[in-house]
PDB file of N, CA and C in Angstrom:
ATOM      1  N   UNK A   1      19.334-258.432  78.353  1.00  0.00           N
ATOM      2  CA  UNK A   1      20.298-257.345  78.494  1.00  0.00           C
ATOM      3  C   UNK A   1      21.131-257.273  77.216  1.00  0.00           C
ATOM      4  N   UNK A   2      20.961-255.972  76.699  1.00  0.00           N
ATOM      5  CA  UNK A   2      22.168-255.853  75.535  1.00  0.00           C
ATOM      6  C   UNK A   2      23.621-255.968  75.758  1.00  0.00           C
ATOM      7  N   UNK A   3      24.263-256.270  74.958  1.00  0.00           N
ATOM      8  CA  UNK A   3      25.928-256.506  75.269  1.00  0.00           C
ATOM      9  C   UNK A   3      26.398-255.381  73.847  1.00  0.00           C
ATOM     10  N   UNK A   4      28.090-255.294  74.457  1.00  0.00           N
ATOM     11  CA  UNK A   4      29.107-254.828  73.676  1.00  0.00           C
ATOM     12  C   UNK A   4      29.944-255.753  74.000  1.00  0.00           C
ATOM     13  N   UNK A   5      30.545-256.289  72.853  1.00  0.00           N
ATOM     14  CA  UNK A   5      31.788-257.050  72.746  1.00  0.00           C
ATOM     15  C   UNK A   5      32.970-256.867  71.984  1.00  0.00           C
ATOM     16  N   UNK A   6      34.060-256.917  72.793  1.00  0.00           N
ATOM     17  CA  UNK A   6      35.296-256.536  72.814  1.00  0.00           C
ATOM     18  C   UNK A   6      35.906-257.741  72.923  1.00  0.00           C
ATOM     19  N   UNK A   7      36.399-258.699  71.596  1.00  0.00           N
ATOM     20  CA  UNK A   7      36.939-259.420  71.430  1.00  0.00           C
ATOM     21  C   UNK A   7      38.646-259.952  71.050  1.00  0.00           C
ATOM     22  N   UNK A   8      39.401-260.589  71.611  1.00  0.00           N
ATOM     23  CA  UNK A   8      40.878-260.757  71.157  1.00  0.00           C
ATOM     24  C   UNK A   8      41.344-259.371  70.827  1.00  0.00           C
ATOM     25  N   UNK A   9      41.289-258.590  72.060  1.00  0.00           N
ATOM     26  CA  UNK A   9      42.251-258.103  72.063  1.00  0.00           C
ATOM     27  C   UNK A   9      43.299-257.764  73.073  1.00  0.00           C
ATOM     28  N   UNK A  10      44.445-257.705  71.943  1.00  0.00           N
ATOM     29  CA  UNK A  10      45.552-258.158  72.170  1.00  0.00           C
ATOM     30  C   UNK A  10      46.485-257.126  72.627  1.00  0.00           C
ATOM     31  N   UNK A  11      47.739-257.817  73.814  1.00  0.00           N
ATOM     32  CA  UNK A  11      48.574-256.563  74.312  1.00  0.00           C
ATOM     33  C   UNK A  11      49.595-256.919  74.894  1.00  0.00           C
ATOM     34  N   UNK A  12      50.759-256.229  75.184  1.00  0.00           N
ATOM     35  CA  UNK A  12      51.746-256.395  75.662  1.00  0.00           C
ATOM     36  C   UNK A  12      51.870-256.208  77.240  1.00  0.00           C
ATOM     37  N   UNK A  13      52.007-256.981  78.367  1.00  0.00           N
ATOM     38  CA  UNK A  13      52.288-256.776  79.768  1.00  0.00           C
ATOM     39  C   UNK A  13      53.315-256.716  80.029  1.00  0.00           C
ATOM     40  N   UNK A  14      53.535-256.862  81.724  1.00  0.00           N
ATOM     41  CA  UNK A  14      54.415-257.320  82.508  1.00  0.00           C
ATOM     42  C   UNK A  14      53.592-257.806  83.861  1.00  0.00           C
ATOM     43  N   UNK A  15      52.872-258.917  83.445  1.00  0.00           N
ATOM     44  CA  UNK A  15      52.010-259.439  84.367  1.00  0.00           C
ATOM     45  C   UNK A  15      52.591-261.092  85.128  1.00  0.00           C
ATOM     46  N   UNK A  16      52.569-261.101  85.990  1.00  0.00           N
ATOM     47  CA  UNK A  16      53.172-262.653  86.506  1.00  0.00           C
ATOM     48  C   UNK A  16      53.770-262.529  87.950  1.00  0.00           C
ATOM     49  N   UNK A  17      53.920-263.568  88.144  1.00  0.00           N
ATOM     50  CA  UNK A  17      54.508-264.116  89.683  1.00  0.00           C
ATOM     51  C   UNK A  17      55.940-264.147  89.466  1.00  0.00           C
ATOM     52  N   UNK A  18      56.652-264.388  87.966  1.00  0.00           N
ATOM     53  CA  UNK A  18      58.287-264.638  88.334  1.00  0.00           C
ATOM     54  C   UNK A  18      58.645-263.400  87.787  1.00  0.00           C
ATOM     55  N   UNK A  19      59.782-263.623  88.378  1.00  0.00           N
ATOM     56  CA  UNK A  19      61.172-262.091  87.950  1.00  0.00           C
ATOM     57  C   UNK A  19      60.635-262.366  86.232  1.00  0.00           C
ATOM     58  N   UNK A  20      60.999-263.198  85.568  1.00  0.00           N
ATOM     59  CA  UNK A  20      61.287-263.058  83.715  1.00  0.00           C
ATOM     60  C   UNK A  20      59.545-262.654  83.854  1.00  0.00           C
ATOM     61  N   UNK A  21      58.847-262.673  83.663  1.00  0.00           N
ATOM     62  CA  UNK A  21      57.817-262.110  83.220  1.00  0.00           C
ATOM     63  C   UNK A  21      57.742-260.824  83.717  1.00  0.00           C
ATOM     64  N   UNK A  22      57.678-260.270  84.751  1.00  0.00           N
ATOM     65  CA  UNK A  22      58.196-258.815  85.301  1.00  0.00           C
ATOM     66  C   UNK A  22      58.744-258.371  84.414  1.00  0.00           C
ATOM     67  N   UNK A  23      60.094-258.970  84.019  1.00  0.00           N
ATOM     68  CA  UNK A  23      61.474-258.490  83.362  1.00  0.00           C
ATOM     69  C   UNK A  23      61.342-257.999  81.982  1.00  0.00           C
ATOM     70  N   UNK A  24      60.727-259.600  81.508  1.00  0.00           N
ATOM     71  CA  UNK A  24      60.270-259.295  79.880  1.00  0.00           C
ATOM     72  C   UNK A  24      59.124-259.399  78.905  1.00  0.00           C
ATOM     73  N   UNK A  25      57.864-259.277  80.085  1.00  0.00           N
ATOM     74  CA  UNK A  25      56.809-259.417  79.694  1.00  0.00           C
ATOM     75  C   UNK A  25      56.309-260.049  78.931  1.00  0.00           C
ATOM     76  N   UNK A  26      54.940-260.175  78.344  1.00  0.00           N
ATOM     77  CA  UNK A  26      54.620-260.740  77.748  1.00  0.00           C
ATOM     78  C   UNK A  26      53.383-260.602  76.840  1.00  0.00           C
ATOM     79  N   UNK A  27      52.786-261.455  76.002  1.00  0.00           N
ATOM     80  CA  UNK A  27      51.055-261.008  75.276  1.00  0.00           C
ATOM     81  C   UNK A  27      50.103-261.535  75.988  1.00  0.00           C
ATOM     82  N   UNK A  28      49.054-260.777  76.272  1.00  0.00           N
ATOM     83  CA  UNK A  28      47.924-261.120  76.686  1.00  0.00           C
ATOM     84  C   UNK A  28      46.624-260.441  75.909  1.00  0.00           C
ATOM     85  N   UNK A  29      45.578-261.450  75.987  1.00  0.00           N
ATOM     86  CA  UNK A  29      44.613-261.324  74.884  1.00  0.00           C
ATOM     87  C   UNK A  29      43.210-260.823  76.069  1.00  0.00           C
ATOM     88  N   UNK A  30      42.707-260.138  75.909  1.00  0.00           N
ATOM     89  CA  UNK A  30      41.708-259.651  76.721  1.00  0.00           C
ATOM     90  C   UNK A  30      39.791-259.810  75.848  1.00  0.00           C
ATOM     91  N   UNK A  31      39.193-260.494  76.435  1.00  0.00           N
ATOM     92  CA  UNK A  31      37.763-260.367  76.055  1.00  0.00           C
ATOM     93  C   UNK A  31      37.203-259.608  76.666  1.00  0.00           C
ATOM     94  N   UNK A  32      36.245-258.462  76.389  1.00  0.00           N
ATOM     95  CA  UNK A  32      35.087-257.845  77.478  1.00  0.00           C
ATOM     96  C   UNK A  32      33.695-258.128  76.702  1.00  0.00           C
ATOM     97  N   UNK A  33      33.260-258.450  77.394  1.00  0.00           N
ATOM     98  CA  UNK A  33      31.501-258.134  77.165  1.00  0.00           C
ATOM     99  C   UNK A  33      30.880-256.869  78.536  1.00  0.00           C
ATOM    100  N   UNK A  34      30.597-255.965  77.913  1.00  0.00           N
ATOM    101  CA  UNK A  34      29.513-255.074  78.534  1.00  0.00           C
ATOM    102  C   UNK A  34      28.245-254.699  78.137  1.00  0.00           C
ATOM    103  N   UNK A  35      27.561-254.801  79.361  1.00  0.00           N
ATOM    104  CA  UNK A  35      26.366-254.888  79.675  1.00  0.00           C
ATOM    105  C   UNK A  35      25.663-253.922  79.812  1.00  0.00           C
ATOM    106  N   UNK A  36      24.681-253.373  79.054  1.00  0.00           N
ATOM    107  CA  UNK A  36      24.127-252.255  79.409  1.00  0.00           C
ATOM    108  C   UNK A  36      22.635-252.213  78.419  1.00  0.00           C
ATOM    109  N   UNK A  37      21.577-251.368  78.475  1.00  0.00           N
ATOM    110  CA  UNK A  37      20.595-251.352  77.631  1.00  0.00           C
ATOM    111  C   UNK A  37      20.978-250.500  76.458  1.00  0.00           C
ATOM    112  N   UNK A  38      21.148-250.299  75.795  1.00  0.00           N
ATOM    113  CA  UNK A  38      21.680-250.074  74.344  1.00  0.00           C
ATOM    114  C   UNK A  38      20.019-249.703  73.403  1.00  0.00           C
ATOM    115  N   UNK A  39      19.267-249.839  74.387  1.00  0.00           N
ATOM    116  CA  UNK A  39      17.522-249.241  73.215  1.00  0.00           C
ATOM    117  C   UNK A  39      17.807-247.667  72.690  1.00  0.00           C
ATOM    118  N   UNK A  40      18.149-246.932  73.918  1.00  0.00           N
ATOM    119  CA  UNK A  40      18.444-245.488  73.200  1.00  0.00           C
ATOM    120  C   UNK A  40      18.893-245.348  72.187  1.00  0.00           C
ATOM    121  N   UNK A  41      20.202-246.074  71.993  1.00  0.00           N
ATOM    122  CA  UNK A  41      21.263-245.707  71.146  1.00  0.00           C
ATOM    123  C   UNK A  41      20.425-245.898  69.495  1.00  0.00           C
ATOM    124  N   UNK A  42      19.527-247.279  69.563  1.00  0.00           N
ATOM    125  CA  UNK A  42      19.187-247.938  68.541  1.00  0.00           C
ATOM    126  C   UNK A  42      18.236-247.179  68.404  1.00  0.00           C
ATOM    127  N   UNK A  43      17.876-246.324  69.037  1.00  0.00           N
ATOM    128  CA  UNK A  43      16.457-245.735  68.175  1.00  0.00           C
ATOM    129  C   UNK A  43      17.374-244.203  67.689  1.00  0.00           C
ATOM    130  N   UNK A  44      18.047-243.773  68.672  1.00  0.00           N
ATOM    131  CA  UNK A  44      18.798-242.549  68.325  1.00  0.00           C
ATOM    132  C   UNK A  44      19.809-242.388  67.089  1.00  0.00           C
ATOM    133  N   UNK A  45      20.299-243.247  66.939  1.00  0.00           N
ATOM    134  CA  UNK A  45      21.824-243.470  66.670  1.00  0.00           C
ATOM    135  C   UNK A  45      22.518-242.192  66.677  1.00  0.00           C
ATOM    136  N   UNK A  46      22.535-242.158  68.073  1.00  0.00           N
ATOM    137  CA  UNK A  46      23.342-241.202  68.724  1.00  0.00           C
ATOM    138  C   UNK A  46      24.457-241.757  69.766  1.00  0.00           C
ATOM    139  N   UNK A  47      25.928-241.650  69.590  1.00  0.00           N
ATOM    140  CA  UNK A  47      27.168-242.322  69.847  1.00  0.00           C
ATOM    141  C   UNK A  47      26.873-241.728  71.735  1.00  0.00           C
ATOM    142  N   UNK A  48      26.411-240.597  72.023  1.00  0.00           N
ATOM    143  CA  UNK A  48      26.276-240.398  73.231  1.00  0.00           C
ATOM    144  C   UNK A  48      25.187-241.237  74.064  1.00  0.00           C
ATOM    145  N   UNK A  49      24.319-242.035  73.282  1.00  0.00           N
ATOM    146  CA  UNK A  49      23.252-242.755  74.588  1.00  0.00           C
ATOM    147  C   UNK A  49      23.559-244.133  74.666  1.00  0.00           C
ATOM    148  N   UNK A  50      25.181-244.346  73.787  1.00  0.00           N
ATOM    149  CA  UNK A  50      25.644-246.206  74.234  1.00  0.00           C
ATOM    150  C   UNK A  50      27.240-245.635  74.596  1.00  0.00           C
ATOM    151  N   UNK A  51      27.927-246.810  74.495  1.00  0.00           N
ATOM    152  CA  UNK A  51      29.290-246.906  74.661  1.00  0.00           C
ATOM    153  C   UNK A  51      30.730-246.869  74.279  1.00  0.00           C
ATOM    154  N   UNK A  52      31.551-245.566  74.303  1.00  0.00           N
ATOM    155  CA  UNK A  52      31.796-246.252  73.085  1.00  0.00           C
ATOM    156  C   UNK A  52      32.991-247.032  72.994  1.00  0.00           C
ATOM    157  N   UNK A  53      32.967-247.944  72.084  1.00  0.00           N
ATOM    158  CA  UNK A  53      33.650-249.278  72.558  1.00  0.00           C
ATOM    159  C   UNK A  53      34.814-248.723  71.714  1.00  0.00           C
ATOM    160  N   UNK A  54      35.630-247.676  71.685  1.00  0.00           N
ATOM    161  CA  UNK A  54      36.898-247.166  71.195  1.00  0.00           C
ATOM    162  C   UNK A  54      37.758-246.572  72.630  1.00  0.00           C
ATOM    163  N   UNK A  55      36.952-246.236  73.174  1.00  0.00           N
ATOM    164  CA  UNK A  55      37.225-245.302  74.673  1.00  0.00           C
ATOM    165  C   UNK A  55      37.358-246.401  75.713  1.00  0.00           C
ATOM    166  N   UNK A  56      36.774-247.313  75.388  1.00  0.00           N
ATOM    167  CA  UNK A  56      36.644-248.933  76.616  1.00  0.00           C
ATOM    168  C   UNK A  56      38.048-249.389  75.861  1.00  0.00           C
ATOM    169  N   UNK A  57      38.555-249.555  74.980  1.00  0.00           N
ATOM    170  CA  UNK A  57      39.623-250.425  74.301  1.00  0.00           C
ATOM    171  C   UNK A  57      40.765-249.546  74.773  1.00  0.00           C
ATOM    172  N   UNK A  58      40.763-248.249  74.840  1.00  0.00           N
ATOM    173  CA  UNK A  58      41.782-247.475  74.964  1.00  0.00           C
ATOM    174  C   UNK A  58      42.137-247.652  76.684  1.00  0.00           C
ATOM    175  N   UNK A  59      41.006-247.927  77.270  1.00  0.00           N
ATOM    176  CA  UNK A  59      41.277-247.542  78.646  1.00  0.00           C
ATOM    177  C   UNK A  59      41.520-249.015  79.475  1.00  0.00           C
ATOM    178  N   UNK A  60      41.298-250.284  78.528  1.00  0.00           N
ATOM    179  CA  UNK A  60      41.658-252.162  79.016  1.00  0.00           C
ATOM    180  C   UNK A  60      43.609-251.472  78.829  1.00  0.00           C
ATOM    181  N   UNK A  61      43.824-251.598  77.538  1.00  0.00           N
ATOM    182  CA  UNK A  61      44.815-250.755  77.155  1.00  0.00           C
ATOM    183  C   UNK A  61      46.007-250.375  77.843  1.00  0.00           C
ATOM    184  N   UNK A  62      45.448-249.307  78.192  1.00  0.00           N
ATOM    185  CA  UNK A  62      46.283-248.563  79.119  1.00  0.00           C
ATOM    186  C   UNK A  62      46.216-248.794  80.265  1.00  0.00           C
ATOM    187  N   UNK A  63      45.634-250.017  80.810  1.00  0.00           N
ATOM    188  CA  UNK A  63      45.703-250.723  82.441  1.00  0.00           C
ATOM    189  C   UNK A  63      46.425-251.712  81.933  1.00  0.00           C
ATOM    190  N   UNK A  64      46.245-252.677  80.736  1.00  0.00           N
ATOM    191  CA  UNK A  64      47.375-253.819  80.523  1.00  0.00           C
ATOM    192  C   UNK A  64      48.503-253.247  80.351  1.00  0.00           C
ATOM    193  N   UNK A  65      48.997-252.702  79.849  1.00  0.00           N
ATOM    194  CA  UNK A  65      49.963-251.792  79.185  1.00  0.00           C
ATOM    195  C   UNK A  65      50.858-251.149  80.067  1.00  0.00           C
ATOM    196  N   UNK A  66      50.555-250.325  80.852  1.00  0.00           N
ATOM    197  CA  UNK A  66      50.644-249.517  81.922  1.00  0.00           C
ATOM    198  C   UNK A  66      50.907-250.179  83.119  1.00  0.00           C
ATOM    199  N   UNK A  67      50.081-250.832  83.824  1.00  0.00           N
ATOM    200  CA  UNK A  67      49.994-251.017  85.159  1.00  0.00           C
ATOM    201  C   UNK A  67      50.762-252.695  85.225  1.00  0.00           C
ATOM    202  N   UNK A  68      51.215-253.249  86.628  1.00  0.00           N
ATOM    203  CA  UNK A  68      51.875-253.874  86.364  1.00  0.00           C
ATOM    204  C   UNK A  68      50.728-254.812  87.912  1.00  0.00           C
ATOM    205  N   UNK A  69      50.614-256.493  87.452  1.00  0.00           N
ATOM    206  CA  UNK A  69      50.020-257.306  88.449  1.00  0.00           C
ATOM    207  C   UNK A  69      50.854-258.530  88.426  1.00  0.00           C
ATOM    208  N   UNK A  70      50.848-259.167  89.463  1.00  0.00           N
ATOM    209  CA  UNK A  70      51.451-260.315  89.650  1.00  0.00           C
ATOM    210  C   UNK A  70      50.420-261.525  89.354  1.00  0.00           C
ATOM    211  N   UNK A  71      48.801-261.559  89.598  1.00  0.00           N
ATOM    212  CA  UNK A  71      48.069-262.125  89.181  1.00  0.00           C
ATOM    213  C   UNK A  71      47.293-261.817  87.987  1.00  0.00           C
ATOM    214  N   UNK A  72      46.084-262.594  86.920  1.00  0.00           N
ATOM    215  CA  UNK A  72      45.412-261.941  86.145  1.00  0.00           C
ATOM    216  C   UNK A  72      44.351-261.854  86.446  1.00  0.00           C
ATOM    217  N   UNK A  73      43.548-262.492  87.719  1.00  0.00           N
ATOM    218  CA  UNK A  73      42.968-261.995  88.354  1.00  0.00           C
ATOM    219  C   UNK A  73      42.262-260.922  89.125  1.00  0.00           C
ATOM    220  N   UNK A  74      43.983-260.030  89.546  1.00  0.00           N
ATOM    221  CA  UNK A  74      44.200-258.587  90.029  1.00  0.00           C
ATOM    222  C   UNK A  74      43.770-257.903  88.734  1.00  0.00           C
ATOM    223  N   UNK A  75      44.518-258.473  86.940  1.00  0.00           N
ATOM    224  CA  UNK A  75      44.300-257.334  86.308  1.00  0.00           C
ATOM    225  C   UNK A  75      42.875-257.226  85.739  1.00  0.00           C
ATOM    226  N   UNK A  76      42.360-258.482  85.564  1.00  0.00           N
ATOM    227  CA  UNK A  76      40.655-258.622  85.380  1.00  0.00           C
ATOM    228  C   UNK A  76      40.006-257.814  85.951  1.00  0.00           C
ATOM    229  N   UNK A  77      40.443-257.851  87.210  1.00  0.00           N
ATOM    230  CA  UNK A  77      39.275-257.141  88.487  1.00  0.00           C
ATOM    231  C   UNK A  77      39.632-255.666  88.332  1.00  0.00           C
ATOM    232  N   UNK A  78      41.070-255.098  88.102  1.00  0.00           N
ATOM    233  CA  UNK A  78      41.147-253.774  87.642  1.00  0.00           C
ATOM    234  C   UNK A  78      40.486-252.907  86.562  1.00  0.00           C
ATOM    235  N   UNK A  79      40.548-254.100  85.513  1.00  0.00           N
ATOM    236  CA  UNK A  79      39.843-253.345  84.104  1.00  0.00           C
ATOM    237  C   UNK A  79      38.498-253.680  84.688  1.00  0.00           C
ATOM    238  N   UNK A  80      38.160-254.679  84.911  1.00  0.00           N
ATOM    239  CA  UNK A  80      36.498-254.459  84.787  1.00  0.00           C
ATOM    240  C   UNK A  80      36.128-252.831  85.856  1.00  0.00           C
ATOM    241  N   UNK A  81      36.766-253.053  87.062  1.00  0.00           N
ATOM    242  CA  UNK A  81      36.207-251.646  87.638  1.00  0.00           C
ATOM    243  C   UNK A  81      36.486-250.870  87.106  1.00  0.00           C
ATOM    244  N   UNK A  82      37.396-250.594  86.799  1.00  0.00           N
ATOM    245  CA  UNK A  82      37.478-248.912  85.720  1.00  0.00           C
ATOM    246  C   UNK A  82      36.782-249.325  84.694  1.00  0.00           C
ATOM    247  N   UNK A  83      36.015-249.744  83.673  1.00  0.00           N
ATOM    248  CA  UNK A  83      35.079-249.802  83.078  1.00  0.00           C
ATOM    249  C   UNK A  83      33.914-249.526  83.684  1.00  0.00           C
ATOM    250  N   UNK A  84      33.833-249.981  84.840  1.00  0.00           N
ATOM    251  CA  UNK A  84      32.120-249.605  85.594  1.00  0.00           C
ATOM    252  C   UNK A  84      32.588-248.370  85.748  1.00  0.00           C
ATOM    253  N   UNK A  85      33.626-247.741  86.360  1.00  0.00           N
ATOM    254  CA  UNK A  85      33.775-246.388  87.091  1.00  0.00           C
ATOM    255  C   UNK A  85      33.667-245.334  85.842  1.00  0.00           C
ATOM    256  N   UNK A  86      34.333-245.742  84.708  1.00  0.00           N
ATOM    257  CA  UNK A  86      34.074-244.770  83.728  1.00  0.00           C
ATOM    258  C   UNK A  86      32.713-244.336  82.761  1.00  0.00           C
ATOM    259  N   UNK A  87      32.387-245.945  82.819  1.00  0.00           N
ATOM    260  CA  UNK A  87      31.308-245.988  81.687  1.00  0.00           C
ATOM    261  C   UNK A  87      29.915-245.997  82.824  1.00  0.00           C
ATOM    262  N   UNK A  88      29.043-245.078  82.837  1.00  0.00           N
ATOM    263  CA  UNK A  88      27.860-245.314  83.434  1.00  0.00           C
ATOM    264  C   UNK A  88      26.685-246.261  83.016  1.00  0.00           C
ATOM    265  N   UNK A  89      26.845-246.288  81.775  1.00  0.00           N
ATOM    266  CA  UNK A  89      25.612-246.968  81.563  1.00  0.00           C
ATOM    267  C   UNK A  89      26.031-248.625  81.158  1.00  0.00           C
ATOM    268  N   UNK A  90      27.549-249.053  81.722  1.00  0.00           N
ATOM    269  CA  UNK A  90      27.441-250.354  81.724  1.00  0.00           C
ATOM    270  C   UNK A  90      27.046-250.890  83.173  1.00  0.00           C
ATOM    271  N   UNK A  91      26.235-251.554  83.379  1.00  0.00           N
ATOM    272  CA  UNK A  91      25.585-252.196  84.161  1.00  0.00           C
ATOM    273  C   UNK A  91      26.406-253.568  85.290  1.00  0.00           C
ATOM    274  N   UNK A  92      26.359-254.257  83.713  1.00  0.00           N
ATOM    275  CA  UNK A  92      27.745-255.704  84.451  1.00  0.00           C
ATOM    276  C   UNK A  92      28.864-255.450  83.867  1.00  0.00           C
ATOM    277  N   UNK A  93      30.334-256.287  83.829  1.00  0.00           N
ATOM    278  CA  UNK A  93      31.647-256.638  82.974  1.00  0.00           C
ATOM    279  C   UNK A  93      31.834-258.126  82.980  1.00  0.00           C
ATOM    280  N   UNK A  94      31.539-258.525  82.063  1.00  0.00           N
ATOM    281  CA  UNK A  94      32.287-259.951  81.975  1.00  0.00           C
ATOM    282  C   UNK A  94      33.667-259.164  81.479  1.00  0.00           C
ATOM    283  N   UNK A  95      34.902-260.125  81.441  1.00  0.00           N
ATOM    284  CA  UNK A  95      36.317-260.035  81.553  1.00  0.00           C
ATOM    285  C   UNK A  95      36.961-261.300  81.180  1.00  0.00           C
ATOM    286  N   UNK A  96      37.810-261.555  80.400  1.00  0.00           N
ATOM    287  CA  UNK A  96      38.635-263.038  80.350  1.00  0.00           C
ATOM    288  C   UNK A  96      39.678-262.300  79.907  1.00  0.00           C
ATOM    289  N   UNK A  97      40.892-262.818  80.702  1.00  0.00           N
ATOM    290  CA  UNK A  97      42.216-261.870  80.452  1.00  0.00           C
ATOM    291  C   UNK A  97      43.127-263.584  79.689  1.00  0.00           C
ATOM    292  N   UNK A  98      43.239-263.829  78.918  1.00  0.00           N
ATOM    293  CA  UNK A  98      44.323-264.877  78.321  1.00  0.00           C
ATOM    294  C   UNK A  98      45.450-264.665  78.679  1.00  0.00           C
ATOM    295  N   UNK A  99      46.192-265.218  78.871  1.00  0.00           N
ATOM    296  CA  UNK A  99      48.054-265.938  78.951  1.00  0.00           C
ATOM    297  C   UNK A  99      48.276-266.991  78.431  1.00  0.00           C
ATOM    298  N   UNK A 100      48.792-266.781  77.105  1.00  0.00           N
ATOM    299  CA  UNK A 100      49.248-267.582  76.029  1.00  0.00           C
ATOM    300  C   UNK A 100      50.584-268.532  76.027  1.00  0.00           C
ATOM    301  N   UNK A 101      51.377-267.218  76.813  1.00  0.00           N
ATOM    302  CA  UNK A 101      52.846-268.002  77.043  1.00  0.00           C
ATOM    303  C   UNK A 101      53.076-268.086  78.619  1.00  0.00           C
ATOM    304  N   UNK A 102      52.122-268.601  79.785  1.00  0.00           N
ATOM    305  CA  UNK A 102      51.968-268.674  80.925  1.00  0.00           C
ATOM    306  C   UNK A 102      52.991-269.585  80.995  1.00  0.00           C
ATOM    307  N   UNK A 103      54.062-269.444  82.087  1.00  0.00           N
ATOM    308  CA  UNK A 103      55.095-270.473  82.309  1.00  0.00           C
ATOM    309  C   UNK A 103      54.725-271.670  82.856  1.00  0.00           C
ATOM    310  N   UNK A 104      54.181-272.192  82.228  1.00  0.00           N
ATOM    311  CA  UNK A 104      53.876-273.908  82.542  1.00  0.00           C
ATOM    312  C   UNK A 104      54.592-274.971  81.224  1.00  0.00           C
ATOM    313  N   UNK A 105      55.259-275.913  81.718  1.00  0.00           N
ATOM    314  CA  UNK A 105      55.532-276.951  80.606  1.00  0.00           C
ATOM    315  C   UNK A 105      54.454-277.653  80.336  1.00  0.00           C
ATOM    316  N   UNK A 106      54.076-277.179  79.500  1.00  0.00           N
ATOM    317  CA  UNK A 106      53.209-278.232  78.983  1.00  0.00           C
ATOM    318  C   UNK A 106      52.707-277.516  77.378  1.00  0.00           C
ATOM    319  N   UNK A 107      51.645-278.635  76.832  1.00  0.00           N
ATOM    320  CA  UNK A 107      51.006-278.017  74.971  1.00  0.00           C
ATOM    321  C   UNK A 107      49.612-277.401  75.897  1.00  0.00           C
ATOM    322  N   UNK A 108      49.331-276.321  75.667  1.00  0.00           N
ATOM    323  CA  UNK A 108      47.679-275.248  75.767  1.00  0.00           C
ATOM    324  C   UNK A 108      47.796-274.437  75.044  1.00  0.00           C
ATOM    325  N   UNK A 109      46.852-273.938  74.448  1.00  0.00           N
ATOM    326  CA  UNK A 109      45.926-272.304  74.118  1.00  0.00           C
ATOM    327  C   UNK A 109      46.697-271.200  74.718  1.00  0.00           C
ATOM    328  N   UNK A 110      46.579-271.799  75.933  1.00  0.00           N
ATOM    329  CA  UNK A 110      46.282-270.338  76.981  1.00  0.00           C
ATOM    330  C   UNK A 110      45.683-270.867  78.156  1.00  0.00           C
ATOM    331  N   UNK A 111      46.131-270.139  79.158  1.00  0.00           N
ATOM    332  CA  UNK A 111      45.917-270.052  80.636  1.00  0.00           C
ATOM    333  C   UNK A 111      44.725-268.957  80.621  1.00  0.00           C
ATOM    334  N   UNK A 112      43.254-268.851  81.432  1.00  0.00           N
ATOM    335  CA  UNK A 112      42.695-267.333  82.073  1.00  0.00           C
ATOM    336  C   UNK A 112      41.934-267.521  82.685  1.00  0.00           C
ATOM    337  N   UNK A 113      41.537-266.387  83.053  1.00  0.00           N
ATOM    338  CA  UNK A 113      40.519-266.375  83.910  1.00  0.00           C
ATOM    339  C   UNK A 113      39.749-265.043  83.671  1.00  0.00           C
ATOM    340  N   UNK A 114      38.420-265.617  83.897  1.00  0.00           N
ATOM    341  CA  UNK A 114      37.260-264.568  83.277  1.00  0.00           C
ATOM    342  C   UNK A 114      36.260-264.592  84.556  1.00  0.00           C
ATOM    343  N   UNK A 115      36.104-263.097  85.027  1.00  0.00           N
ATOM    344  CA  UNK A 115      35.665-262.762  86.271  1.00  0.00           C
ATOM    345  C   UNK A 115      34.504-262.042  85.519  1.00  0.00           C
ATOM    346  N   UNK A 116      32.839-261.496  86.173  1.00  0.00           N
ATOM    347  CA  UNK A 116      31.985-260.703  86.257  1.00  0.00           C
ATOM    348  C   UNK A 116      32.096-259.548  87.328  1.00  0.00           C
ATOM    349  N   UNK A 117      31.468-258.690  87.275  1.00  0.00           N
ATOM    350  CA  UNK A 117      31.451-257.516  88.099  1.00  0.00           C
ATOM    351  C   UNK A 117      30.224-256.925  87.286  1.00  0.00           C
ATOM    352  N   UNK A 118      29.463-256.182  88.750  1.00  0.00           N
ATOM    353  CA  UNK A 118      28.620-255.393  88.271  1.00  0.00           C
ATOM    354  C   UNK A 118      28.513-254.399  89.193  1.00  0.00           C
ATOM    355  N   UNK A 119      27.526-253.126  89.283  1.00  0.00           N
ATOM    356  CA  UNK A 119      27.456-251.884  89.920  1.00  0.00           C
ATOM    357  C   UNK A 119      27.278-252.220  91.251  1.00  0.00           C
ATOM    358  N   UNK A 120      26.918-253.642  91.822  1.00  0.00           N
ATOM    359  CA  UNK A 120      26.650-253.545  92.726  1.00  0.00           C
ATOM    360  C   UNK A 120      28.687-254.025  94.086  1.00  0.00           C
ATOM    361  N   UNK A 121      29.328-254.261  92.923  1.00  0.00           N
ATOM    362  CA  UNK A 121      30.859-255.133  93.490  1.00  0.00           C
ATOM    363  C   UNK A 121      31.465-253.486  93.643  1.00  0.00           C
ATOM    364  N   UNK A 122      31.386-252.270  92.936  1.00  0.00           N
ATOM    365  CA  UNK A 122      31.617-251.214  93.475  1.00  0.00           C
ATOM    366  C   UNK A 122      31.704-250.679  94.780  1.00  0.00           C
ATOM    367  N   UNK A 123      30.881-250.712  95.509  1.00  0.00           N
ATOM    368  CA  UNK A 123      30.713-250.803  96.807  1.00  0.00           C
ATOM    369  C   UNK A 123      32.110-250.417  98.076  1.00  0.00           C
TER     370      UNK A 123
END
C-alpha cells in the first residue's frame, strides 16, 4: 500500500483534562500517514488522482486548532475520520497526536498516542 506522510506537524491546542490546559493551551505535534494507492497519480502526474497533502494539513489544522478535547485520543480519532470522510481515496489513517508539555513531573519527549482507522471504522 502506498503512503502519504505528514510529519511533525506542529500546533497550538486547548486539549487536556485540567482547567490550565483548557485555559492556556498548549503545542501539539501531529504525525499522519495515509493510505491509499497512489499508481494513478504516478503515471498521471495529475494532483487530482492522489491527495493532496496541503488540504489534509489544513483540515488536522483546523480540528487541532479549532476544536477543543479533553483526551488525545478523542482528537486522533477526530482527525483521522475527517480525513477518511473527506479524502476518498485514503483507504487507512495512521495518527500520532504528541504532548510535549503533558502535565506530568517528570524528564520525556512527549506523551501520545497513535491510533489507525480505516473505511471500514466509518460505519
Amino acid at each position: 500500500m502506498d503512503k502519504i506522510i505528514l510529519k511533525n506537524m506542529t500546533f497550538y491546542g486547548y486539549h487536556g483534562v485540567f482547567e490550565e490546559e483548557k485555559r492556556s493551551g498548549q503545542t501539539f505535534i501531529i504525525d499522519a500517514v495515509l493510505y491509499a494507492d497512489l499508481s494513478e497519480a504516478g503515471k498521471t502526474d495529475a494532483l487530482d488522482r492522489t491527495i493532496d497533502y496541503g488540504a489534509a494539513y489544513h483540515l488536522i489544522r483546523k480540528i487541532v486548532e479549532d476544536e477543543r478535547f479533553d483526551l488525545i485520543e478523542a482528537l486522533a480519532h477526530r482527525a483521522a475520520m475527517a480525513l477518511l470522510s473527506r479524502f476518498e481515496k485514503i483507504e487507512r489513517v495512521a495518527l500520532t497526536v504528541k504532548k510535549p508539555s503533558a502535565p506530568i513531573d517528570g524528564a520525556f519527549d512527549y506523551m501520545a498516542v497513535k491510533i489507525e482507522r480505516s473505511r471500514d471504522d466509518m460505519i
